[in-house]
C-alpha atoms as a PDB file:
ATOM      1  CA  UNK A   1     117.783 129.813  54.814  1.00  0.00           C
ATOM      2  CA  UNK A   2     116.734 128.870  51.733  1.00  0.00           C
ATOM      3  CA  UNK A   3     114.249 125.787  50.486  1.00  0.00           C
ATOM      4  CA  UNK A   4     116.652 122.947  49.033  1.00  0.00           C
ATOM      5  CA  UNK A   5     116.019 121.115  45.958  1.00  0.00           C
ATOM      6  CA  UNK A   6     115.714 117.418  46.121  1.00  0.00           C
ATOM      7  CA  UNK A   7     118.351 115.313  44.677  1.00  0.00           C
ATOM      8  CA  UNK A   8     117.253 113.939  41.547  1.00  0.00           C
ATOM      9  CA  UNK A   9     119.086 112.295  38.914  1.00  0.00           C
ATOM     10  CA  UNK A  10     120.093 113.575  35.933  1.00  0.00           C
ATOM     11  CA  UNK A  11     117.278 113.963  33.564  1.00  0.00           C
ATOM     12  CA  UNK A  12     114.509 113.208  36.088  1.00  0.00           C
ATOM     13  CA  UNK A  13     111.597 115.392  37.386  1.00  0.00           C
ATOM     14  CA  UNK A  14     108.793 115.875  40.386  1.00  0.00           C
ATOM     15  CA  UNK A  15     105.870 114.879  38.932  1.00  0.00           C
ATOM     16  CA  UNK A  16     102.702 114.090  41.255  1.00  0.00           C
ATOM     17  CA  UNK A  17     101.212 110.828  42.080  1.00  0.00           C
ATOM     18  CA  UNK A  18      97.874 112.262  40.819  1.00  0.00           C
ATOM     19  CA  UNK A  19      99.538 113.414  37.894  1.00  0.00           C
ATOM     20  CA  UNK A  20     101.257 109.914  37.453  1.00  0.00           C
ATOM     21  CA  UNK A  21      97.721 107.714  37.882  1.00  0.00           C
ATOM     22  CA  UNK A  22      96.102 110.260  35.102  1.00  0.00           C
ATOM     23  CA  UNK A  23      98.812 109.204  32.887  1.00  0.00           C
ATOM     24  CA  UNK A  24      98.465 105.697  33.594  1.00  0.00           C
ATOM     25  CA  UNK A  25      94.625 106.105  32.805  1.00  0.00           C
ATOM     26  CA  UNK A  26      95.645 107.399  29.464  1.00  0.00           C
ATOM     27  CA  UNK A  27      98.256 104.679  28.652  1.00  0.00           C
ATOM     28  CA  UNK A  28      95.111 102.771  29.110  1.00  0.00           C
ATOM     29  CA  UNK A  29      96.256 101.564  32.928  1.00  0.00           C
ATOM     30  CA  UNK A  30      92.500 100.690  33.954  1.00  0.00           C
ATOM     31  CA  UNK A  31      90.658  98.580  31.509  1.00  0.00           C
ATOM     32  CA  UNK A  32      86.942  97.697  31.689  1.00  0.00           C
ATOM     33  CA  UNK A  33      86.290  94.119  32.715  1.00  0.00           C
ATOM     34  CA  UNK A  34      83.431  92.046  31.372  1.00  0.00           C
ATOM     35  CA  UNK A  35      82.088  91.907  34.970  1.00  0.00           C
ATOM     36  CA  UNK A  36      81.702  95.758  35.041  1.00  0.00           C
ATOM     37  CA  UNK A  37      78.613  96.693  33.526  1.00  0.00           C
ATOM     38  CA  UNK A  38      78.862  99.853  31.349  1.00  0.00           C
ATOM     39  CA  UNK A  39      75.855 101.714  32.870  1.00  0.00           C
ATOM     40  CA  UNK A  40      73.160 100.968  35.546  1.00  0.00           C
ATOM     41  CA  UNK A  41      70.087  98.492  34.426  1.00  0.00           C
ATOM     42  CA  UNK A  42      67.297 100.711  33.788  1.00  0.00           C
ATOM     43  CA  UNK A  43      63.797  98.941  35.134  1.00  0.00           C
ATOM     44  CA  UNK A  44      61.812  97.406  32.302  1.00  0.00           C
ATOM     45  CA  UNK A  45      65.042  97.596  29.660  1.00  0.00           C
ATOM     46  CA  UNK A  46      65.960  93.660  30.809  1.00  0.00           C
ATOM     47  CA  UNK A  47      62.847  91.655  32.099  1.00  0.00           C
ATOM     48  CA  UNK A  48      64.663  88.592  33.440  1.00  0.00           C
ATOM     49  CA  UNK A  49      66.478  91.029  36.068  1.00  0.00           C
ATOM     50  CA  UNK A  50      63.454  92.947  36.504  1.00  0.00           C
ATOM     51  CA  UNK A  51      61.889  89.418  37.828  1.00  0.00           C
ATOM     52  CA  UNK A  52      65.023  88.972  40.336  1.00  0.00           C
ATOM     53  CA  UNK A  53      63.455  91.131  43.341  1.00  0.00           C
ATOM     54  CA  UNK A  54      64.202  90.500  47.291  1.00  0.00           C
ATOM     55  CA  UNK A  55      60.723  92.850  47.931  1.00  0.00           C
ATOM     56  CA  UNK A  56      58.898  89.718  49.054  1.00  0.00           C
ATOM     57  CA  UNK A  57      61.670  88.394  51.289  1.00  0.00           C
ATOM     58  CA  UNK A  58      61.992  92.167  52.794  1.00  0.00           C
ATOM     59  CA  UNK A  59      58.206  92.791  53.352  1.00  0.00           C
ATOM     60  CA  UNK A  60      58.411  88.934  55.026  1.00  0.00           C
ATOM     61  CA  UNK A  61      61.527  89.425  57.393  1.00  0.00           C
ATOM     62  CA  UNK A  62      60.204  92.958  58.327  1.00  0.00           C
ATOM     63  CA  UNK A  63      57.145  91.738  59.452  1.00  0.00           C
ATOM     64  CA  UNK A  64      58.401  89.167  61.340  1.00  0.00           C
ATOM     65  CA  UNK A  65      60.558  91.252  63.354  1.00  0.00           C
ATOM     66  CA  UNK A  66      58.517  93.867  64.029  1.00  0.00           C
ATOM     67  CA  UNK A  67      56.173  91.153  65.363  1.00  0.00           C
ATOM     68  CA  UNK A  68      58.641  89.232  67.772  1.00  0.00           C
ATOM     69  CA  UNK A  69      59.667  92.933  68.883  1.00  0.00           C
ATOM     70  CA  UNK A  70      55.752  94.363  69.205  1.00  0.00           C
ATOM     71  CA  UNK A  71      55.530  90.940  71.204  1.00  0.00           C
ATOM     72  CA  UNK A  72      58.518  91.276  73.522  1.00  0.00           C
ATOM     73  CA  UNK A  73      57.622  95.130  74.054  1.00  0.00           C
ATOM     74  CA  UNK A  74      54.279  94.209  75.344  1.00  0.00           C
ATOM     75  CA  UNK A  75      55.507  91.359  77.287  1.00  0.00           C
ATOM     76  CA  UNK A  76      57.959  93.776  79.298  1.00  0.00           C
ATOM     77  CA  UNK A  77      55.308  96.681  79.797  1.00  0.00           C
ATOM     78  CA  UNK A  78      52.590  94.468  81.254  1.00  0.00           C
ATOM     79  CA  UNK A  79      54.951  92.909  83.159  1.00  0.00           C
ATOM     80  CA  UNK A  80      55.820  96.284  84.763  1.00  0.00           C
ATOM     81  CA  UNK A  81      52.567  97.859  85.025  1.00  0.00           C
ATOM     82  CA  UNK A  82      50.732  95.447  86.147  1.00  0.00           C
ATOM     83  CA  UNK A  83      52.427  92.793  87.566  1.00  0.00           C
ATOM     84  CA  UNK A  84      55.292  94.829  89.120  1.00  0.00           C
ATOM     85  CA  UNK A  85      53.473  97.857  89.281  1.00  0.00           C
ATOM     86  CA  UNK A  86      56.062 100.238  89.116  1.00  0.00           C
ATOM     87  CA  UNK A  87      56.484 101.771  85.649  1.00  0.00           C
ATOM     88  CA  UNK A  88      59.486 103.867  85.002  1.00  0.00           C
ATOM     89  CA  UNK A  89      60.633 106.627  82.156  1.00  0.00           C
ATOM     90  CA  UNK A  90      62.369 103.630  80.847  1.00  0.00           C
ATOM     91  CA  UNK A  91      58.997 101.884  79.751  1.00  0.00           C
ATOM     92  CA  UNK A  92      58.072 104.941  78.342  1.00  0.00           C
ATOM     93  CA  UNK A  93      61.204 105.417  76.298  1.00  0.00           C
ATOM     94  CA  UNK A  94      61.009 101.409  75.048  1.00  0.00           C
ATOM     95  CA  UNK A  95      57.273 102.274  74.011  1.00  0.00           C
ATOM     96  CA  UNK A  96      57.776 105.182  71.719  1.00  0.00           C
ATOM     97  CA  UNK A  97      60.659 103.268  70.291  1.00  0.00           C
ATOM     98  CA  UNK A  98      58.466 100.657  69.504  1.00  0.00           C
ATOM     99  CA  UNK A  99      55.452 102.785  67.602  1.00  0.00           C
ATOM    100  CA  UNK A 100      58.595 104.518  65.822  1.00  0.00           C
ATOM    101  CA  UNK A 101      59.926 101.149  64.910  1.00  0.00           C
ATOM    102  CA  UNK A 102      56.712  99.718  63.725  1.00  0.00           C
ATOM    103  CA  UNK A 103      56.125 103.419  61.619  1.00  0.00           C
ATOM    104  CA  UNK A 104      59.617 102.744  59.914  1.00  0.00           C
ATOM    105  CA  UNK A 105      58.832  99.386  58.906  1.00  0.00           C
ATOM    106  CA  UNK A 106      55.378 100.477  57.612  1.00  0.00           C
ATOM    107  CA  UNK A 107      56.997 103.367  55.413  1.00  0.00           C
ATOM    108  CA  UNK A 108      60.015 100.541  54.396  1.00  0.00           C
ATOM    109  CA  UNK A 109      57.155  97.989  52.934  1.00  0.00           C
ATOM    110  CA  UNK A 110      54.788 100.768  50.994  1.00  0.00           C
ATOM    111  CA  UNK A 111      57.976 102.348  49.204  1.00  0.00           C
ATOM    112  CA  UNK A 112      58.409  99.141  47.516  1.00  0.00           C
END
């Protein structure tokens, strides 16, 4: 059995949709808006945006965190060693999540 040919109107042809939005491109179907920037700032090429930097708030809000959490880690493991006095794997597990935690925040603030 052979492959049928679509039904297309006289004159018309298959042409692909990639095929279609490359032609639109040329026909000049996406334009640049003024919002768009051309290229990516390059650091010390524009010293007002160089002076617009969130480091500060990051190195504050990661240090806070990592303080309430250090806090509420040591909380629960005292509680359970010593006041409970039954330590379990999960402790353990909660623990090396912790010095992990507190090594990704250190690496976080010295990149910047």
């Amino acid at each position: 059995m052979a492959a049928s040919k679509p039904y297309l109107a006289k004159g018309c042809r298959v042409v692909s949709s990639t095929k279609l939005f490359t032609a639109s491109l040329f026909r000049g179907g996406a334009k640049k808006t003024e919002k768009t920037p051309s290229k990516m700032p390059v650091p010390g090429e524009n010293p007002e945006l160089d002076a617009e930097t969130s480091v500060p708030t990051l190195v504050g809000v990661s240090i806070g965190l990592v303080s309430v959490s250090t806090l509420v880690v040591s909380l629960r493991l005292y509680t359970r060693c010593f006041v409970v006095r039954s330590p379990g794997a999960d402790d353990l597990t909660i623990g090396l999540a912790q010095i992990l935690s507190i090594g990704v925040s250190i690496v976080t603030i010295l990149r910047q």
